[in-house]
C-alpha atoms as a PDB file:
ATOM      1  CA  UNK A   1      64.597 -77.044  32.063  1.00  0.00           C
ATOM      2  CA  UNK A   2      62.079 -77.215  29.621  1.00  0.00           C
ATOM      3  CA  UNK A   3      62.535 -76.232  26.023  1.00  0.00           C
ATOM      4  CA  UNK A   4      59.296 -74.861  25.028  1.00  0.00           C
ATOM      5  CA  UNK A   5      60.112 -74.331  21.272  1.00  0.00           C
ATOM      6  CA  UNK A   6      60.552 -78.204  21.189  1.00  0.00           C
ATOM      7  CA  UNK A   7      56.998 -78.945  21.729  1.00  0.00           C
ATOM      8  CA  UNK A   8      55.208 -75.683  19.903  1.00  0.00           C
ATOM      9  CA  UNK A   9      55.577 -76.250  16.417  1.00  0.00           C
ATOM     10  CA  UNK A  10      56.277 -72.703  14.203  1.00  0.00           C
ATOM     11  CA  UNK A  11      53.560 -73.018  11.621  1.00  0.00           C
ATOM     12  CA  UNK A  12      50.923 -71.053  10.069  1.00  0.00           C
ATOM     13  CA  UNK A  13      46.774 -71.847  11.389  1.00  0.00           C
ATOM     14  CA  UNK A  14      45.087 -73.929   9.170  1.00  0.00           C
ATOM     15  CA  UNK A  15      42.759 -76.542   8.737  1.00  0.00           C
ATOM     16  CA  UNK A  16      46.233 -79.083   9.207  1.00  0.00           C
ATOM     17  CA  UNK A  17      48.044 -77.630  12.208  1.00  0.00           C
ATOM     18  CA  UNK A  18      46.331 -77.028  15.732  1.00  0.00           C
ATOM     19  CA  UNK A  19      44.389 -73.748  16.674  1.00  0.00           C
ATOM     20  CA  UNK A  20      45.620 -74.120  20.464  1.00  0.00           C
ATOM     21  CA  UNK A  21      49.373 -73.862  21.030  1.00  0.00           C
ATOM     22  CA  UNK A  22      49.185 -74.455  24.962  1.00  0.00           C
ATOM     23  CA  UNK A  23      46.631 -73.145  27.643  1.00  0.00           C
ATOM     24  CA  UNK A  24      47.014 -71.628  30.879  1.00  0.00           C
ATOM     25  CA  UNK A  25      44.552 -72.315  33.832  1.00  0.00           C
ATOM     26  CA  UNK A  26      45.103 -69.900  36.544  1.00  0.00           C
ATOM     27  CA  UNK A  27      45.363 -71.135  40.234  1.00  0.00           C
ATOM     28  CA  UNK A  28      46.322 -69.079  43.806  1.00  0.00           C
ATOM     29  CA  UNK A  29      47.586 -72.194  45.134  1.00  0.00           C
ATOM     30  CA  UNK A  30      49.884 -74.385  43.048  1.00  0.00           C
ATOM     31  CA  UNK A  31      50.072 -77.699  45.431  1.00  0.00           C
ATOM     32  CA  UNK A  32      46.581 -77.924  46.469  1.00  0.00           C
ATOM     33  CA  UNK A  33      45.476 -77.080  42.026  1.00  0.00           C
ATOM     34  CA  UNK A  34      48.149 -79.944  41.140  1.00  0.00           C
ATOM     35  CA  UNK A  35      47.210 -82.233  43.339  1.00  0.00           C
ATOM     36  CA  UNK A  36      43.313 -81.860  42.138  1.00  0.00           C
ATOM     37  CA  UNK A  37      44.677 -82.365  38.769  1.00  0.00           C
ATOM     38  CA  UNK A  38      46.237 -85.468  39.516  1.00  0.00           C
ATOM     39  CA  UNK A  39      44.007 -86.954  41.536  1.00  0.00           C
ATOM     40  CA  UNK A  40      40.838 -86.645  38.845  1.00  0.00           C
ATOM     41  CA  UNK A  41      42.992 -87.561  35.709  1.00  0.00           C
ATOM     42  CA  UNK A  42      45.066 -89.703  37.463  1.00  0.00           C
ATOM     43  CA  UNK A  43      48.526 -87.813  35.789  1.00  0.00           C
ATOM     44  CA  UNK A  44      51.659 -86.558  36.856  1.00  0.00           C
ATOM     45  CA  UNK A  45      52.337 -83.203  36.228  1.00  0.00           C
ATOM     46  CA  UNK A  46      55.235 -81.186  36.181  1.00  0.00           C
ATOM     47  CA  UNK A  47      56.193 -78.384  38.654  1.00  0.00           C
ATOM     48  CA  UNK A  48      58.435 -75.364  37.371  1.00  0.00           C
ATOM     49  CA  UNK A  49      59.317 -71.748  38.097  1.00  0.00           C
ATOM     50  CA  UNK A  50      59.001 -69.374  35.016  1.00  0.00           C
ATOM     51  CA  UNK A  51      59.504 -65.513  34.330  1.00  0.00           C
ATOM     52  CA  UNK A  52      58.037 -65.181  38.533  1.00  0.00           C
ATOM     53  CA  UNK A  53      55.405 -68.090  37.809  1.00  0.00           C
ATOM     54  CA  UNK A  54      54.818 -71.033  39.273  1.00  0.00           C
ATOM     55  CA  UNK A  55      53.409 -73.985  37.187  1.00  0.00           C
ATOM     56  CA  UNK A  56      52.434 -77.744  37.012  1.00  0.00           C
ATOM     57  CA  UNK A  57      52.590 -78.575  33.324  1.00  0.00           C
ATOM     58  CA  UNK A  58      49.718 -81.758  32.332  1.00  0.00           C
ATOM     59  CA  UNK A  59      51.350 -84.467  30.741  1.00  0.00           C
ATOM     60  CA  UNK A  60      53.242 -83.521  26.959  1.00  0.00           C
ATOM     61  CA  UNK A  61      55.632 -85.381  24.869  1.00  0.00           C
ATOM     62  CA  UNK A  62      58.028 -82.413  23.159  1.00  0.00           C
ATOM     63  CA  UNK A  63      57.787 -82.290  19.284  1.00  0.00           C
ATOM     64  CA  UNK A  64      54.844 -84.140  18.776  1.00  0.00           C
ATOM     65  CA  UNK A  65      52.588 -81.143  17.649  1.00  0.00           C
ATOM     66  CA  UNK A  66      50.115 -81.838  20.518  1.00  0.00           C
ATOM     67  CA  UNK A  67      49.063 -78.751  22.265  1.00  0.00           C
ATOM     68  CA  UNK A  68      49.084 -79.523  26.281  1.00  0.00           C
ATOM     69  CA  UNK A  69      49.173 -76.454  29.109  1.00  0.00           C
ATOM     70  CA  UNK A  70      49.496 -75.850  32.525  1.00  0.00           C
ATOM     71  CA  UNK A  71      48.155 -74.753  35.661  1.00  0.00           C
ATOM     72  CA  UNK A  72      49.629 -71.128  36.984  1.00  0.00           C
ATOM     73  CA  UNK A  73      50.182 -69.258  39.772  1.00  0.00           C
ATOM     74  CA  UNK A  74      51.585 -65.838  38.522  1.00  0.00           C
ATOM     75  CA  UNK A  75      50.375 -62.222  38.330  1.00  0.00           C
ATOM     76  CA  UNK A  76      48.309 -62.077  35.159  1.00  0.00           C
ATOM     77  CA  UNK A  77      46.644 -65.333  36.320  1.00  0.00           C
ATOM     78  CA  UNK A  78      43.272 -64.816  37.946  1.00  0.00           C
ATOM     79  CA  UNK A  79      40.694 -67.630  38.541  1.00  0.00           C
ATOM     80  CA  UNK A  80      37.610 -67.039  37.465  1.00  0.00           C
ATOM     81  CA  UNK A  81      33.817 -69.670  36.284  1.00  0.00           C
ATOM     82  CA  UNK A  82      33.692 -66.978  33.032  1.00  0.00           C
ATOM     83  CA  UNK A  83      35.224 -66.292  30.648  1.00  0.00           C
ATOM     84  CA  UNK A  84      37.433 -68.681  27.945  1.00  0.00           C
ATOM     85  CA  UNK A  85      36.565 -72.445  28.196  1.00  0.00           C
ATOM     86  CA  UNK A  86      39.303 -75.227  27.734  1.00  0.00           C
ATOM     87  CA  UNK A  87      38.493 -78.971  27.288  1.00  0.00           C
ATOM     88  CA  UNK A  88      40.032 -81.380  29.170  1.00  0.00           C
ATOM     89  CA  UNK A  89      40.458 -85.049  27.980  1.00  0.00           C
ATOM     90  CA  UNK A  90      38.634 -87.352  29.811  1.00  0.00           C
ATOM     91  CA  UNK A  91      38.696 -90.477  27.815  1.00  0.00           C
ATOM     92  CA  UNK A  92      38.406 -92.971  27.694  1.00  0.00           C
ATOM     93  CA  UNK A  93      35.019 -92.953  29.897  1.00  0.00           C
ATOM     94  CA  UNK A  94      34.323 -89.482  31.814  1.00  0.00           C
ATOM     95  CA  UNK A  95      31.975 -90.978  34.566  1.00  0.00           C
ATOM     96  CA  UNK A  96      35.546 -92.344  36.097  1.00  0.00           C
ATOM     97  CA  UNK A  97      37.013 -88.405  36.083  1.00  0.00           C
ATOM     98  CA  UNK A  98      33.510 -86.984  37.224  1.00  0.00           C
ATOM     99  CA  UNK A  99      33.749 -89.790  40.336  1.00  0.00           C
ATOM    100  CA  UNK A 100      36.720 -88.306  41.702  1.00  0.00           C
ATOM    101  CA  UNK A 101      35.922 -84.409  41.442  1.00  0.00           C
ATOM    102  CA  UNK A 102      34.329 -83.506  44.438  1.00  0.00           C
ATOM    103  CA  UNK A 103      36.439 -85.941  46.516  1.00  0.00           C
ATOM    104  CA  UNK A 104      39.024 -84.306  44.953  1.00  0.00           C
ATOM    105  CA  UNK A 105      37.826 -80.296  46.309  1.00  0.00           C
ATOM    106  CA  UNK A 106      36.275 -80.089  42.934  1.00  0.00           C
ATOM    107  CA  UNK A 107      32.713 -79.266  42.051  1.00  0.00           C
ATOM    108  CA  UNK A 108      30.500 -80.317  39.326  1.00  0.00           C
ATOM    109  CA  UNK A 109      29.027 -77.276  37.809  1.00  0.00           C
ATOM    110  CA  UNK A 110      27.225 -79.351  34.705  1.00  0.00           C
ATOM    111  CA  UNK A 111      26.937 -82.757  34.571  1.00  0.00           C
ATOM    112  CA  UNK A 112      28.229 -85.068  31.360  1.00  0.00           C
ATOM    113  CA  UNK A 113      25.696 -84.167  28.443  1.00  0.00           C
ATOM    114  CA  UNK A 114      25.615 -85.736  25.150  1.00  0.00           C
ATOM    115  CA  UNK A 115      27.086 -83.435  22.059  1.00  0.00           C
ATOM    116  CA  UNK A 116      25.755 -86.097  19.578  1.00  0.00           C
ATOM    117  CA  UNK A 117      28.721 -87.980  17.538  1.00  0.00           C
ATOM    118  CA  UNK A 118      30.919 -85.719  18.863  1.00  0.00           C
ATOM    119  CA  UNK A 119      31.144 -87.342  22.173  1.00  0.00           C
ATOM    120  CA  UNK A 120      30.095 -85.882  25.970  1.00  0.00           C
ATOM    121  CA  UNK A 121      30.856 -82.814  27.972  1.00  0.00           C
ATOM    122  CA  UNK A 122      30.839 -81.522  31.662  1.00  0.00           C
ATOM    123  CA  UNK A 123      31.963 -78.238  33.508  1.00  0.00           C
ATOM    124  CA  UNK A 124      33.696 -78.472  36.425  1.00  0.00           C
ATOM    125  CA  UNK A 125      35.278 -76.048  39.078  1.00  0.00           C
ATOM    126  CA  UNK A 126      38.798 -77.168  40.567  1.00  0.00           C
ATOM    127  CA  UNK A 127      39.643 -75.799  43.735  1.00  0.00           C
ATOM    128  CA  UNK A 128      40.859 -72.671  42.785  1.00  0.00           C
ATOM    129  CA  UNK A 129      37.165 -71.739  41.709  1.00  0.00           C
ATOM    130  CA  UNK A 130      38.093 -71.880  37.722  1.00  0.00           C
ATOM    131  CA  UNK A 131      35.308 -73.859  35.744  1.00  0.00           C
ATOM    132  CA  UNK A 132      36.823 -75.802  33.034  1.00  0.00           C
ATOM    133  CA  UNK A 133      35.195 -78.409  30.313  1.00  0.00           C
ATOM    134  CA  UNK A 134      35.818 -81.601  30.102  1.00  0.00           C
ATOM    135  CA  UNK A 135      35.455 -84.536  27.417  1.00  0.00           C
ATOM    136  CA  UNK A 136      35.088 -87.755  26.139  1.00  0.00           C
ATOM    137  CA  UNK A 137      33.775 -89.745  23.437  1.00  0.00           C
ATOM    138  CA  UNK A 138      31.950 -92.229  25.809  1.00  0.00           C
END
């Protein structure tokens, strides 16, 4: 089992600590969402059961302040292309995740586009028809 307060650290919002905790990116399948997951990232994930939820947690290392997140099946958890984005990582070159969305189930909604020195975006919709950002300095 997972410890959750091992990975979340308990301290105030500021300009030194992170401003996302975890994130939650709803699903109505869990296999056929992991598997897109892990096929365009190239990850392992982690399945679990929680509070009537089921989840594949991306890739986390507990303690080290990073936030990470999950995909969910669960009651409160509705797919949706509006509404709060998340950004993926997709270093260290996004044109290698991009590749493998749509032979993945996936779809490209918006195609990589600079963001100046702050790298490159996309939005993409997994299978479970939620649109999510993704990004990379290259």
């Amino acid at each position: 089992m997972i410890e959750f307060n091992t990975f979340i650290k308990n301290e105030n919002m500021d300009n030194a600590t992170n401003a996302l905790n975890w994130f939650e990116i709803p699903a109505t399948d869990i296999n056929r969402s992991q598997k897109f997951y892990e096929t365009i990232f190239k990850i392992e994930m982690t399945y679990m059961e929680m509070e009537g939820s089921k989840m594949a947690m991306f890739p986390f290392e507990p303690g080290n302040g990073k936030a990470s997140g999950a995909i969910v099946v669960g009651e409160h958890h509705k797919p949706s292309s509006e509404g709060t984005f998340v950004y993926l990582n997709a270093n260290p070159k996004m044109d290698n995740v991009l590749a493998r969305v749509e032979k993945a189930g996936g779809k490209i909604i918006q195609p990589k586009f600079s963001i100046g020195e702050h790298g490159n975006i996309a939005y993409i919709m997994d299978t479970e028809g939620s649109v999510v950002g993704i990004h990379s300095m290259e």
